[in-house]
C-alpha atoms as a PDB file:
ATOM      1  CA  UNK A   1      70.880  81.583 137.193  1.00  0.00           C
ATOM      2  CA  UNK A   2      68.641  82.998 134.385  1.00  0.00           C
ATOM      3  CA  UNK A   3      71.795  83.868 132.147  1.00  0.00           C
ATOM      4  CA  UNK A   4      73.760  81.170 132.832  1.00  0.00           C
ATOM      5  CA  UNK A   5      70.767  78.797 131.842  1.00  0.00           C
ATOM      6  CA  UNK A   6      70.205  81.446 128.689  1.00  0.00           C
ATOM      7  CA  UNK A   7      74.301  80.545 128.224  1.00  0.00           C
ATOM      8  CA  UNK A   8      73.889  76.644 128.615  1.00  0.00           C
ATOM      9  CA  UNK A   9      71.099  77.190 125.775  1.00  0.00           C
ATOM     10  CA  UNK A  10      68.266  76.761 128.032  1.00  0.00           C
ATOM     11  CA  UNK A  11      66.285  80.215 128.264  1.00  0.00           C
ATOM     12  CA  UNK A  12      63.249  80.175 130.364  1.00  0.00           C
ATOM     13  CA  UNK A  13      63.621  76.485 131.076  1.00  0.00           C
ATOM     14  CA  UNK A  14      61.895  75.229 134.500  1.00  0.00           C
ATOM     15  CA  UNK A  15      64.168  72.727 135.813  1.00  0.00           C
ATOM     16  CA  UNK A  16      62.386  69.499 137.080  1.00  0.00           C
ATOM     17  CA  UNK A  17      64.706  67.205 138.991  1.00  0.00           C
ATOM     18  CA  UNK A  18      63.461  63.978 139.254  1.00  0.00           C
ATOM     19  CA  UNK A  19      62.917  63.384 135.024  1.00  0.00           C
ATOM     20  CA  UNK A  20      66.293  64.668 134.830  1.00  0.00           C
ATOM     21  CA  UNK A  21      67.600  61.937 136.639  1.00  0.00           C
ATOM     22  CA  UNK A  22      64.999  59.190 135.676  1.00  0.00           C
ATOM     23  CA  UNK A  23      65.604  60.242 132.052  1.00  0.00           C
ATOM     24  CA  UNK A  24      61.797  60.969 131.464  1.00  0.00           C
ATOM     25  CA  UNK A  25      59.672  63.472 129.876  1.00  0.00           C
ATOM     26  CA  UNK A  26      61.393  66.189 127.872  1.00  0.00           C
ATOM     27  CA  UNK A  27      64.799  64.903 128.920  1.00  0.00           C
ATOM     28  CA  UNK A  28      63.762  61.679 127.883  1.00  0.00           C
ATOM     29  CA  UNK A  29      66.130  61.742 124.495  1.00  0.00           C
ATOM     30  CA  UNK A  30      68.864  63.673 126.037  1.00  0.00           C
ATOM     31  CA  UNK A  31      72.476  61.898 127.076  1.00  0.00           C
ATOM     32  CA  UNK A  32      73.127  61.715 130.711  1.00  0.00           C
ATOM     33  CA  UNK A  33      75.880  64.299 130.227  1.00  0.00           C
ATOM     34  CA  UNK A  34      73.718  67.293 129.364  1.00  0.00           C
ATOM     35  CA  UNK A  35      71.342  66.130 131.800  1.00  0.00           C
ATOM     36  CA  UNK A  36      73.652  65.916 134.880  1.00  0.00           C
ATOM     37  CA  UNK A  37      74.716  69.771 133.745  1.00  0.00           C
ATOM     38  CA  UNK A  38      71.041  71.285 134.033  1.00  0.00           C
ATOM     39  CA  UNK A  39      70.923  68.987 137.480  1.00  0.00           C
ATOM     40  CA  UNK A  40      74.528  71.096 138.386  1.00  0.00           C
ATOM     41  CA  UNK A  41      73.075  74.225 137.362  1.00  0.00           C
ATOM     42  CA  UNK A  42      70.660  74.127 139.603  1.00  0.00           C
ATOM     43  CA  UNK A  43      72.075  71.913 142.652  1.00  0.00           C
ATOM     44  CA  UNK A  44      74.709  74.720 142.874  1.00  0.00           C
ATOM     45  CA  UNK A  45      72.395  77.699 142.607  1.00  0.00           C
ATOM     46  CA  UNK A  46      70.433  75.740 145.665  1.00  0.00           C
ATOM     47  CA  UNK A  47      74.198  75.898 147.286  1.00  0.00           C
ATOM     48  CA  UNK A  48      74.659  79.333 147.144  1.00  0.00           C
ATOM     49  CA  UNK A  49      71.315  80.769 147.678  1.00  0.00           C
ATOM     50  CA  UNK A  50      69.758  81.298 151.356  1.00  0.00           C
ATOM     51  CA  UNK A  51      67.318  79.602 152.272  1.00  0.00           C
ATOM     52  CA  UNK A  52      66.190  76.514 154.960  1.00  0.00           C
ATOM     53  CA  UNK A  53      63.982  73.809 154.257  1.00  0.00           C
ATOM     54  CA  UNK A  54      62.255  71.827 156.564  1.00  0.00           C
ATOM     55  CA  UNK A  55      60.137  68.360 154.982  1.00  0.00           C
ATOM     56  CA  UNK A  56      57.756  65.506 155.505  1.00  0.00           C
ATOM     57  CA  UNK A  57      57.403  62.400 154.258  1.00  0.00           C
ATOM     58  CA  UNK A  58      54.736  59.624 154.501  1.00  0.00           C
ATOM     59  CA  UNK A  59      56.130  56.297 152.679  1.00  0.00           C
ATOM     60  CA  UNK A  60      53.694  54.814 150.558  1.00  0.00           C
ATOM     61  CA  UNK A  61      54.250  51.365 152.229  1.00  0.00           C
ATOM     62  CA  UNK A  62      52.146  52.983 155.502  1.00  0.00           C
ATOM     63  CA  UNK A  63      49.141  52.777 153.007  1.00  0.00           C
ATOM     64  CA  UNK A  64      47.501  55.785 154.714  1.00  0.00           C
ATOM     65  CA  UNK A  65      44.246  56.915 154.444  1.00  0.00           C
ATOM     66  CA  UNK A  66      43.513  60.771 152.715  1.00  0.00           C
ATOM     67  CA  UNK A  67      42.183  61.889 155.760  1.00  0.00           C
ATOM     68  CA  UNK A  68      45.154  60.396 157.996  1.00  0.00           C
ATOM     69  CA  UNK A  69      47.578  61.625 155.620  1.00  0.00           C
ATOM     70  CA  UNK A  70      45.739  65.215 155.505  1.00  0.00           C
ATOM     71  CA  UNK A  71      46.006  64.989 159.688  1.00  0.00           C
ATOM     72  CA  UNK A  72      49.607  64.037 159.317  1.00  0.00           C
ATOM     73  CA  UNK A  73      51.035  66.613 156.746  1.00  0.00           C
ATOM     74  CA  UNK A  74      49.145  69.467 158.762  1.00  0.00           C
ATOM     75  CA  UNK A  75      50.730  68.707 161.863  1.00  0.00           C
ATOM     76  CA  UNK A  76      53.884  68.122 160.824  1.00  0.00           C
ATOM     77  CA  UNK A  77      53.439  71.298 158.762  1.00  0.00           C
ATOM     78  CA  UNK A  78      52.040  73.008 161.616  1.00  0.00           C
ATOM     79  CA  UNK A  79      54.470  72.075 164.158  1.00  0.00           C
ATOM     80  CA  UNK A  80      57.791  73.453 161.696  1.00  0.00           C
ATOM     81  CA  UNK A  81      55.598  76.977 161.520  1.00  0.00           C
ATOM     82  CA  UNK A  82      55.169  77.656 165.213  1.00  0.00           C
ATOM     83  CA  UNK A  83      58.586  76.753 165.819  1.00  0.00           C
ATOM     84  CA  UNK A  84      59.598  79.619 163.855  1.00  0.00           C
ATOM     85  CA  UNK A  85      56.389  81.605 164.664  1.00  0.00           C
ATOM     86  CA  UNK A  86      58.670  84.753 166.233  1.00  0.00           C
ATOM     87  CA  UNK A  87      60.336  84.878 162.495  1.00  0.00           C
ATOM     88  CA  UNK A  88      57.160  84.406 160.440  1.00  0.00           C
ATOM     89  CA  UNK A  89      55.737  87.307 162.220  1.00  0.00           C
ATOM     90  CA  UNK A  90      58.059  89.534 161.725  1.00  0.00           C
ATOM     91  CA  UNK A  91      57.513  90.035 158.022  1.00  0.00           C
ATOM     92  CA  UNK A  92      54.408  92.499 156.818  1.00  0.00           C
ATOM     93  CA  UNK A  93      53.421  89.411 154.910  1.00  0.00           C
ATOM     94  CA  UNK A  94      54.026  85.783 154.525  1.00  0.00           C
ATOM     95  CA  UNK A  95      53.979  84.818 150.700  1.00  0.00           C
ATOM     96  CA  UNK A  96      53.196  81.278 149.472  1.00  0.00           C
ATOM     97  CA  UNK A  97      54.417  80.323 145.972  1.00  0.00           C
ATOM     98  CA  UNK A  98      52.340  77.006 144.825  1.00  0.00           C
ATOM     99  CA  UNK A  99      51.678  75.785 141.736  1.00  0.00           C
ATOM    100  CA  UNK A 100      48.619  73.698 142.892  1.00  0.00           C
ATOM    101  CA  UNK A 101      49.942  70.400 141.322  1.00  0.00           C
ATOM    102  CA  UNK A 102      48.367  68.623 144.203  1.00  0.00           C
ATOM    103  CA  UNK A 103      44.784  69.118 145.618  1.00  0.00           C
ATOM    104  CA  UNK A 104      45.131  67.936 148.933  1.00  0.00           C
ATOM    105  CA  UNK A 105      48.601  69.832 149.715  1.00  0.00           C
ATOM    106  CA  UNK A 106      46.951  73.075 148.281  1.00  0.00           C
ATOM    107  CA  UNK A 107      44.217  72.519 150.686  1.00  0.00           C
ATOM    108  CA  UNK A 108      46.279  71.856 153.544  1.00  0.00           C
ATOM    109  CA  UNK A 109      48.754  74.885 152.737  1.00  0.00           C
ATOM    110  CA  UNK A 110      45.814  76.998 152.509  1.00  0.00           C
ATOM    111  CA  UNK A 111      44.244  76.033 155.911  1.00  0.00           C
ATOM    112  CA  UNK A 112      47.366  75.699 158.212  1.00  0.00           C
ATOM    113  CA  UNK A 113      49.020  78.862 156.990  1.00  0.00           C
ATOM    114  CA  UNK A 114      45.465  80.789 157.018  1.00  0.00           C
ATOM    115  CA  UNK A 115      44.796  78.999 160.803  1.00  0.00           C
ATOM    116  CA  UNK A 116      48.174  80.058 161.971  1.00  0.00           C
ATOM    117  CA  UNK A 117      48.862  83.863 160.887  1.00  0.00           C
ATOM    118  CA  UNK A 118      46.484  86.365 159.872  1.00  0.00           C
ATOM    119  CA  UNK A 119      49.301  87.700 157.293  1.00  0.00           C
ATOM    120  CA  UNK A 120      49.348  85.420 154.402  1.00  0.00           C
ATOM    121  CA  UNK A 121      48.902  85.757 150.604  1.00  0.00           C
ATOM    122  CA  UNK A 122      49.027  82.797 148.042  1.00  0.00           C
ATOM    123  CA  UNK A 123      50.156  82.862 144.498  1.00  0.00           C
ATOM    124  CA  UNK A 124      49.933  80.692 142.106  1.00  0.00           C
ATOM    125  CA  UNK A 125      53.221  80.200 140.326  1.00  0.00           C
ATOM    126  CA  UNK A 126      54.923  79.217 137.159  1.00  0.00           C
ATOM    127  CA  UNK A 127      57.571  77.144 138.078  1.00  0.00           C
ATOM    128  CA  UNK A 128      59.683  78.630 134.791  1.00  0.00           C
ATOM    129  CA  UNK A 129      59.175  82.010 136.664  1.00  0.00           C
ATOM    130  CA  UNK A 130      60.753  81.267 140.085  1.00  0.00           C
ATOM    131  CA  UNK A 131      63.973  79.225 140.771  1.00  0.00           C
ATOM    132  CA  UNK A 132      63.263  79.172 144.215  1.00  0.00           C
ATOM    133  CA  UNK A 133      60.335  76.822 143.391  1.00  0.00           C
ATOM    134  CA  UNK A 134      62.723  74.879 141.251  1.00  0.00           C
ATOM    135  CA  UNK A 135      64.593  74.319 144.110  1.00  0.00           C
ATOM    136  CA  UNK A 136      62.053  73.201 146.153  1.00  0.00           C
ATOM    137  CA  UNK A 137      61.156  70.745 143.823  1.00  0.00           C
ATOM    138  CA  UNK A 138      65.217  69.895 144.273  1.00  0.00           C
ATOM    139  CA  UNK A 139      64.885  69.251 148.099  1.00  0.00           C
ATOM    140  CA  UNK A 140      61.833  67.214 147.716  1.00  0.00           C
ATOM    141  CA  UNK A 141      63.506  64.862 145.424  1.00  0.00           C
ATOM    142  CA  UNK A 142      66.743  64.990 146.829  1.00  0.00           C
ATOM    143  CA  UNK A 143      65.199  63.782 150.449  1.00  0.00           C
ATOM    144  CA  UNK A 144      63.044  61.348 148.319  1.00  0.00           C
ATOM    145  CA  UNK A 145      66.121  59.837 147.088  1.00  0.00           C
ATOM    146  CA  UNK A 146      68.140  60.111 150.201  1.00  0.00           C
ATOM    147  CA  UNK A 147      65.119  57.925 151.286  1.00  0.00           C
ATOM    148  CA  UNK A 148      65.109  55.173 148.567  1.00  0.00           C
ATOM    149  CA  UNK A 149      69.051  54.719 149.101  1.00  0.00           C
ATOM    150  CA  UNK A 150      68.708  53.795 152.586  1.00  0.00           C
ATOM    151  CA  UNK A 151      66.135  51.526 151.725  1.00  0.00           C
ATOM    152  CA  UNK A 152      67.518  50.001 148.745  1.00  0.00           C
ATOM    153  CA  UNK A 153      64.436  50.702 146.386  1.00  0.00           C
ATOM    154  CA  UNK A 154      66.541  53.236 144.152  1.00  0.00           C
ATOM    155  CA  UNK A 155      66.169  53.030 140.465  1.00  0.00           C
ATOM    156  CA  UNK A 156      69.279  52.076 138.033  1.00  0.00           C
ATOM    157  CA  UNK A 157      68.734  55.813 136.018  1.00  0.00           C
ATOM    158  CA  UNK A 158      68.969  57.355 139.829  1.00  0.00           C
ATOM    159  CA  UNK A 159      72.237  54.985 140.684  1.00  0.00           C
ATOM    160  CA  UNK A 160      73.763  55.551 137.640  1.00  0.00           C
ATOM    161  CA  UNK A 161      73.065  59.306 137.906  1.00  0.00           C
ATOM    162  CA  UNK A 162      74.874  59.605 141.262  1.00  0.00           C
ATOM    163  CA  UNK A 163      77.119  56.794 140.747  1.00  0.00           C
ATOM    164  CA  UNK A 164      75.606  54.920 143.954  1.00  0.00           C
ATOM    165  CA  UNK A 165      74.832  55.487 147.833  1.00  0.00           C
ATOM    166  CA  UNK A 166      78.504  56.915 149.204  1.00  0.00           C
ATOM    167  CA  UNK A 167      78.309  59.464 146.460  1.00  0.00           C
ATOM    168  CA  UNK A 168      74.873  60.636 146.627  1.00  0.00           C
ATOM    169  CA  UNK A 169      75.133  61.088 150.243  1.00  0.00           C
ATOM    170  CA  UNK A 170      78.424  62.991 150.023  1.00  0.00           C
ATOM    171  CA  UNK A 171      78.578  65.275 146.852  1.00  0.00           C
ATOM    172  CA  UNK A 172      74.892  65.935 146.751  1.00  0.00           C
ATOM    173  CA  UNK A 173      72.774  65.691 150.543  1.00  0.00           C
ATOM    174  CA  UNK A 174      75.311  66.946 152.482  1.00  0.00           C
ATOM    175  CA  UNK A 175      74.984  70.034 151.004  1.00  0.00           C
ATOM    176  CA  UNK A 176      71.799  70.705 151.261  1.00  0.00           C
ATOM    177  CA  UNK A 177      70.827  68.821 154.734  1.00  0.00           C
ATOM    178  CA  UNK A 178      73.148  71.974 156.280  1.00  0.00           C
ATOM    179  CA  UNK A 179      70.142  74.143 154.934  1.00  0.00           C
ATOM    180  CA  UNK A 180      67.598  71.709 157.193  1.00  0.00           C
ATOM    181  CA  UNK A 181      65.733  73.991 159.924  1.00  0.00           C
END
């Protein structure tokens, strides 16, 4: 992935999906075409690398509290990690990558791993320094989107990026829903 990023003319370059497609931040001046082949870089990478994802989501029309949200996320979290408690114990160690973008997450990472299995270290990442973050961050908006679809609430820049519902759902969640757990 690194050299064919290096090749593409992007050395070093964290990939973040969802101002790729909305056309914000650094991509913010860049045509759709050169954004769509960063996206492709990486949505293909996430194809062929192993991995499973499991994820939660809390819309923001439930208008949760923090500390119903924290209660939610940690059993949900909770309940994926004992379900594949046999696994997650038989490594030496269970590493966490996080970049702590969000207080409350770190805090509830920190606490259900830690409360769960007497094994784990956290690190702080870079997300330039680890494409498995990058996908992660590919997943999350990926089911985000797969979300705002069914509901209708999807944005023209993330319609015109997939060229609408039928074709996000078949060239680009398909995919990755096979790598659900």
């Amino acid at each position: 992935m690194e050299s064919h990023l290096a090749a593409l003319g992007y050395p070093k370059h964290a990939i973040h999906t969802g101002p790729i497609i909305r056309h914000e931040s650094v991509y913010k001046d860049w045509e759709i075409a050169d954004r769509k082949k960063l996206f492709n870089s990486l949505f293909q990478f996430s194809r062929k690398v192993e991995f499973h994802y499991s994820y939660s989501m809390i819309r923001k029309d439930e208008r949760l509290d923090v500390i119903s949200m924290t209660a939610r996320l940690s059993k949900d979290i909770a309940a994926v990690l004992r379900a594949h408690e046999d696994y997650l114990n038989s490594f030496d160690s269970i590493i966490v990558y996080y970049d702590n973008g969000q207080v409350e997450l770190t805090k509830i990472l920190t606490s259900v791993f830690n409360a769960l299995f007497g094994h784990v270290e956290f690190r702080k990442v870079k997300p330039v320094d680890y494409k498995l973050f990058q996908v992660a961050d590919l997943i999350c908006t990926m089911e985000l989107l797969s979300e705002k679809f069914n509901s209708g609430r999807v944005s023209n820049f993330e319609r015109d990026f997939f060229g609408g519902k039928r074709d996000f759902k078949k060239n680009y969640l398909k995919p990755l829903v096979k790598k659900r757990i």
